[in-house]
Protein backbone atom coordinates (compact mmCIF):
# COMPACT_ATOMS: atom_id res chain seq x y z
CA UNK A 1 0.00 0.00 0.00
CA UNK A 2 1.38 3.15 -1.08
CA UNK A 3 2.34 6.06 1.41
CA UNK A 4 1.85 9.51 1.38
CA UNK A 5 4.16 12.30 3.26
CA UNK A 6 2.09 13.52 5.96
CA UNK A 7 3.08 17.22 5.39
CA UNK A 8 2.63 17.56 1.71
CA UNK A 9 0.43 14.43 1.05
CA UNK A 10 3.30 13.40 -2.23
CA UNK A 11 3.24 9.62 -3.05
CA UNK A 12 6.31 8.42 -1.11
CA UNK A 13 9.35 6.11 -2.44
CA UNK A 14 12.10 6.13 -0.26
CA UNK A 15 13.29 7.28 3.37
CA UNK A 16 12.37 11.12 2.72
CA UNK A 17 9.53 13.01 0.37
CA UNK A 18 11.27 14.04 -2.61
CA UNK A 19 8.88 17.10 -2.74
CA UNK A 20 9.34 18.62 0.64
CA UNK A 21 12.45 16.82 2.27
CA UNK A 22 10.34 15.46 5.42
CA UNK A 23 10.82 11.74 6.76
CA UNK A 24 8.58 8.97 6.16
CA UNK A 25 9.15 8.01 9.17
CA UNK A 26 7.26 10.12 11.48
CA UNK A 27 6.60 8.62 14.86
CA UNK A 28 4.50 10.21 17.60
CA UNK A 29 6.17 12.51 19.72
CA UNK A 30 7.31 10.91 23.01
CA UNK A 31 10.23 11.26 25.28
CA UNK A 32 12.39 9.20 22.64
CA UNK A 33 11.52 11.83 19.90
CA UNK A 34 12.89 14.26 22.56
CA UNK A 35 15.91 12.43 23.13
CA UNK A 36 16.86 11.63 19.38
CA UNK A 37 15.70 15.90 18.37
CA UNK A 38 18.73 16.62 20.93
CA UNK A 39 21.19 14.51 19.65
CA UNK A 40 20.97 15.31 16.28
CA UNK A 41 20.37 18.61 16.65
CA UNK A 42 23.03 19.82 18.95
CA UNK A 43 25.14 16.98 20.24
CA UNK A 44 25.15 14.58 17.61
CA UNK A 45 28.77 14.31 16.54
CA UNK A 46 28.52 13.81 13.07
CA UNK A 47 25.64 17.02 12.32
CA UNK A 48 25.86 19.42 15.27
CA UNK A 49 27.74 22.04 17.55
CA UNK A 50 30.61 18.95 18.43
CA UNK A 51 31.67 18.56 15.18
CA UNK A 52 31.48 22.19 14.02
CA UNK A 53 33.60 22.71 17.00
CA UNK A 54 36.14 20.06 16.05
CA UNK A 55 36.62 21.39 12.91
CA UNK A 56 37.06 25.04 13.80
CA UNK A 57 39.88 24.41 16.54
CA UNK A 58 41.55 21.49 13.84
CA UNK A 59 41.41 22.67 10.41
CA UNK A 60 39.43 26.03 10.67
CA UNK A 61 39.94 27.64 7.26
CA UNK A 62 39.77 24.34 5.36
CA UNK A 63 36.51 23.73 7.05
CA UNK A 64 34.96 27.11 6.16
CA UNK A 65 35.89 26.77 2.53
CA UNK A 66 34.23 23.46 2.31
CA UNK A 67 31.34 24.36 3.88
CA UNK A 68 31.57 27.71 1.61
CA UNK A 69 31.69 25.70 -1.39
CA UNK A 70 28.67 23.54 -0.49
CA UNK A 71 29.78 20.52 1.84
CA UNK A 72 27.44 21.60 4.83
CA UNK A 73 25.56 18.44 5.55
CA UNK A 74 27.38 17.76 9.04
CA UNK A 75 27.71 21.25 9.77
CA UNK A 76 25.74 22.82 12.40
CA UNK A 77 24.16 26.43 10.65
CA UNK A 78 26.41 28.78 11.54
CA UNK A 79 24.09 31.48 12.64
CA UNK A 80 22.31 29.33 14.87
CA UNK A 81 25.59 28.49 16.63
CA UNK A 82 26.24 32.05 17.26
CA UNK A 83 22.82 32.08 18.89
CA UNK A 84 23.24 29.06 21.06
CA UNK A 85 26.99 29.53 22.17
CA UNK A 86 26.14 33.16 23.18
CA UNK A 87 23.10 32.09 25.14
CA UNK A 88 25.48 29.40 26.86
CA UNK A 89 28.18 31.99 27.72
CA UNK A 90 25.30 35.39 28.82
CA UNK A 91 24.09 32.11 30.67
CA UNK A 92 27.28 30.97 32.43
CA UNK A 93 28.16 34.64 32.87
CA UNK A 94 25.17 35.21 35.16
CA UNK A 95 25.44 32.13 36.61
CA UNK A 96 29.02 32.98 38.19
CA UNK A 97 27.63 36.29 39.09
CA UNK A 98 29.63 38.55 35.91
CA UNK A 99 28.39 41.48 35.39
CA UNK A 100 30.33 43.08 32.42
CA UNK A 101 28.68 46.78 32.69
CA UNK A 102 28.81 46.56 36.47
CA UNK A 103 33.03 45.90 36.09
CA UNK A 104 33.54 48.37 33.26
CA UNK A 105 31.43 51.10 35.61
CA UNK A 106 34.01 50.10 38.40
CA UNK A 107 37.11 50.65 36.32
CA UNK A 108 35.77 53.70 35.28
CA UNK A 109 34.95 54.80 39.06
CA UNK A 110 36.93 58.47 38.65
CA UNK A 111 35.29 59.34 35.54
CA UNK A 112 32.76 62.18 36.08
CA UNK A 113 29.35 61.13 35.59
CA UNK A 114 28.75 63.18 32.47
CA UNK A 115 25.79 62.47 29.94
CA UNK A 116 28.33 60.72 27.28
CA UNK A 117 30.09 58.24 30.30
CA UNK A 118 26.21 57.40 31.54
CA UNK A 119 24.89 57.03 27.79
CA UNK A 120 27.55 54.35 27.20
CA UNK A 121 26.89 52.71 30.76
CA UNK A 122 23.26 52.00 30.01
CA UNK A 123 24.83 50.76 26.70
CA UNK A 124 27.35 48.62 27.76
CA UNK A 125 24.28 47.13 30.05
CA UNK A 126 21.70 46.37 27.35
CA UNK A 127 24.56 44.69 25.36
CA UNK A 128 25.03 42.08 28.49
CA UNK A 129 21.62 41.82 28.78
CA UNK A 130 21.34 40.92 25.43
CA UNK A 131 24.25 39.42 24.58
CA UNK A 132 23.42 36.89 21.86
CA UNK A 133 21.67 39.40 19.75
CA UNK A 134 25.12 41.93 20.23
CA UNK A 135 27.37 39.14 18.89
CA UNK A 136 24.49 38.56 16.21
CA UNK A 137 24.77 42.41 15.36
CA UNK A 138 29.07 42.12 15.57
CA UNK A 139 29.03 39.80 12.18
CA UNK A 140 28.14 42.15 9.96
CA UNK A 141 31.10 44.79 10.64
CA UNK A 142 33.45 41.61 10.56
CA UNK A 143 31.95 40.80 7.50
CA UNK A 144 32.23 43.72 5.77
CA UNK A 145 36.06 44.32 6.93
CA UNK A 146 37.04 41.23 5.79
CA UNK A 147 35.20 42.04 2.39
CA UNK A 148 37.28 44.97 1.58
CA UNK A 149 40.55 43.69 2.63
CA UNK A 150 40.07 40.32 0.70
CA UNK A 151 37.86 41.66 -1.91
CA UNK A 152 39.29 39.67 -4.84
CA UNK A 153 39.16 35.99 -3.09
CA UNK A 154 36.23 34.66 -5.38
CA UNK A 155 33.67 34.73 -2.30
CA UNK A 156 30.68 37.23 -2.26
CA UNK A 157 29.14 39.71 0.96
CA UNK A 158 26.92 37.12 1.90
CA UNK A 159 29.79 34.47 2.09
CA UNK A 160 32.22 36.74 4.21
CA UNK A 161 28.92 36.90 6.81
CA UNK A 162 29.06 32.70 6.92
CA UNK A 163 32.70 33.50 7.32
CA UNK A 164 31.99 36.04 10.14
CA UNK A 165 29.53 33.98 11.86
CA UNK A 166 32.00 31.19 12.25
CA UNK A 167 34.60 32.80 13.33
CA UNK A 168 32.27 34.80 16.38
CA UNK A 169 31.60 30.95 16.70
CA UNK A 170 34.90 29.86 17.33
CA UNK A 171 35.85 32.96 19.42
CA UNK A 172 32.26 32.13 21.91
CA UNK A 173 33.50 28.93 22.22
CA UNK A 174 37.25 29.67 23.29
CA UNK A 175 35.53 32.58 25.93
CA UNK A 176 33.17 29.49 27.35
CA UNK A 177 36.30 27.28 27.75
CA UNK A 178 38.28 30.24 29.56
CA UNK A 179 35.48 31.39 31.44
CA UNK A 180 36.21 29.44 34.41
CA UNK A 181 39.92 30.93 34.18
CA UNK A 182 38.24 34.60 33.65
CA UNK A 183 36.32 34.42 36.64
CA UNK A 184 39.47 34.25 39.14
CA UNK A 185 41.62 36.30 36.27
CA UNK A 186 39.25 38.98 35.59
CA UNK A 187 40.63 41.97 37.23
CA UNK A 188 44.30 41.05 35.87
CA UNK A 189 45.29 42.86 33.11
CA UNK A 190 48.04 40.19 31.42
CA UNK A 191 44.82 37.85 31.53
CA UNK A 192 43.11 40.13 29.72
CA UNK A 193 45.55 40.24 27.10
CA UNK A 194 46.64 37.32 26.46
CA UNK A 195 42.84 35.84 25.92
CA UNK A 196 42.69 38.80 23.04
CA UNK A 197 45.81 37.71 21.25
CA UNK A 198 44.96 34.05 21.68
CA UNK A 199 41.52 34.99 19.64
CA UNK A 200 43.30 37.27 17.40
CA UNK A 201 46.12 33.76 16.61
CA UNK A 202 42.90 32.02 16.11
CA UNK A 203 40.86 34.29 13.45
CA UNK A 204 44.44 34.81 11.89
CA UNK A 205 45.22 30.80 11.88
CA UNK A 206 41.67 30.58 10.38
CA UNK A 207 42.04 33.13 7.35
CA UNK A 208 45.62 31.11 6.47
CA UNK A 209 44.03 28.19 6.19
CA UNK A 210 40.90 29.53 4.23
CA UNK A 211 43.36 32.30 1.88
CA UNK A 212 45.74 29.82 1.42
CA UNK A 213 46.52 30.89 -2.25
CA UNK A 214 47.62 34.05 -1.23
CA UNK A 215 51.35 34.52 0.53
CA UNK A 216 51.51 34.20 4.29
CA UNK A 217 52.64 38.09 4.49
CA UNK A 218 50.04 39.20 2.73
CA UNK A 219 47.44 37.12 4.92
CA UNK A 220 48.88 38.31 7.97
CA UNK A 221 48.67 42.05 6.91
CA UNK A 222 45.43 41.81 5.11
CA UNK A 223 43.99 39.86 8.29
CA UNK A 224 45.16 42.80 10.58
CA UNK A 225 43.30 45.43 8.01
CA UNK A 226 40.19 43.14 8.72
CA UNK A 227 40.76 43.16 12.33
CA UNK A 228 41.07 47.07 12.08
CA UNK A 229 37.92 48.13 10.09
CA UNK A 230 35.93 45.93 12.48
CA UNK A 231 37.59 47.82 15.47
CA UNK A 232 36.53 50.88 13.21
CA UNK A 233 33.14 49.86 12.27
CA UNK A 234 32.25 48.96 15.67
CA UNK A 235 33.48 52.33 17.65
CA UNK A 236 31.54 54.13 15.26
CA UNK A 237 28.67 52.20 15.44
CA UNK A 238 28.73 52.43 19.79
CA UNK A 239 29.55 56.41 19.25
CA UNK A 240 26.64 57.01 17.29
CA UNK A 241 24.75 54.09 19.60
CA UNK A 242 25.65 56.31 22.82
CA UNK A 243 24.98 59.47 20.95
CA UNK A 244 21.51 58.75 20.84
CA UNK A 245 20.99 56.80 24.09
CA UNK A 246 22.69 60.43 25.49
CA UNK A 247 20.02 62.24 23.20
CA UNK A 248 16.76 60.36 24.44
CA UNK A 249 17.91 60.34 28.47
CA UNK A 250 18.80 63.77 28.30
CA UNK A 251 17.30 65.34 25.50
């Protein structure tokens, strides 16, 4: 007896409807269903977070460029791990009690209280309130730095922002790993440091790997152009940000 796909009703012949992509096997939801939805949607090795994790602390750039030129099967979607590793680490960062506004307020404890300084404070607050959707919002500036300093690599806007979004991926995941390390280290300024350049070695290491045409001079300067426009992009974006923050709370 012939089946049909219970979401588009198409005759089916085979494992999935060749219309709509669905299973033909569709059991009814249970605590197994549960189970199996969380293994292959975020911990399953093979198609999830693990193995786009693997592969972006192993062989970073090669992965990218794979995935870039359409072997994305096992990945896990790359926007959708920025959302989910910066939920983890806003998460873990209120769990240990972090407040990032509250400790930039505190080093800034002999500024004068002027509309600017309190306009960037309330900020600096909504970003760690909502920090997934900052990192969301940090991709495009990437994205568009590394667009005009490796404009002639063959890949298009929209491919620099898969880029982007792996690489804020990669950097989430090496904060999460640290964090424990931050929490005792925070106040030290060497700490502090050294957990930049570590993610500065690792977005370099990744465009080597992915730019690997190019010579390794060139990468290196053209990756430090990148790393400047963002820095660039993103002051001017928080000026203008606490420019009109100052504008509405003081008028």
């Amino acid at each position: 007896m012939s089946q049909n796909c219970k979401n588009c009703t198409t005759p089916l012949d085979g494992k999935y409807c060749h219309n709509c992509g669905q299973s033909a096997d569709t059991h009814k939801l249970n605590f197994h269903y549960m189970w199996h939805d969380i293994q292959h949607g975020l911990l399953h090795f093979d198609k999830g977070i693990f193995f786009t994790t693997k592969e972006l602390f192993t062989r970073p750039g090669n992965s990218i460029r794979e995935f870039l030129e359409g072997k994305r099967i096992k990945h896990f979607k790359p926007l959708s791990m920025v959302i989910v590793l910066a939920s983890i680490y806003a998460f873990l960062l209120h769990l240990l009690h972090i407040d990032i506004a509250a400790e930039i307020s505190v080093r800034n404890a002999n500024a004068n209280p002027e509309a600017a300084e309190v306009a960037a404070l309330n900020i600096t607050d909504w970003m760690s309130s909502h920090y997934a959707l900052t990192r969301l919002l940090s991709i495009p500036f990437l994205a568009f730095g590394t667009w005009i300093c490796f404009l002639r690599q063959g890949y298009n806007f929209v491919e620099y922002l898969v880029l982007s979004a792996f690489i804020t991926a990669q950097g989430l995941v090496f904060l999460i790993i640290i964090l424990p390390l931050y929490y005792y280290f925070r106040d030290s300024e060497w700490f502090m440091i050294l957990s930049y350049a570590v993610q500065l070695l690792l977005v370099l290491w990744t465009y080597m790997q992915l730019f690997n045409k190019l010579s390794k001079f060139r990468i290196f300067i053209q990756s430090l152009g990148t790393l400047l426009f963002y820095t660039l992009f993103m002051v001017i974006f928080g000026v203008i940000a606490v420019l009109i923050a100052g504008f509405f709370a003081f008028g």
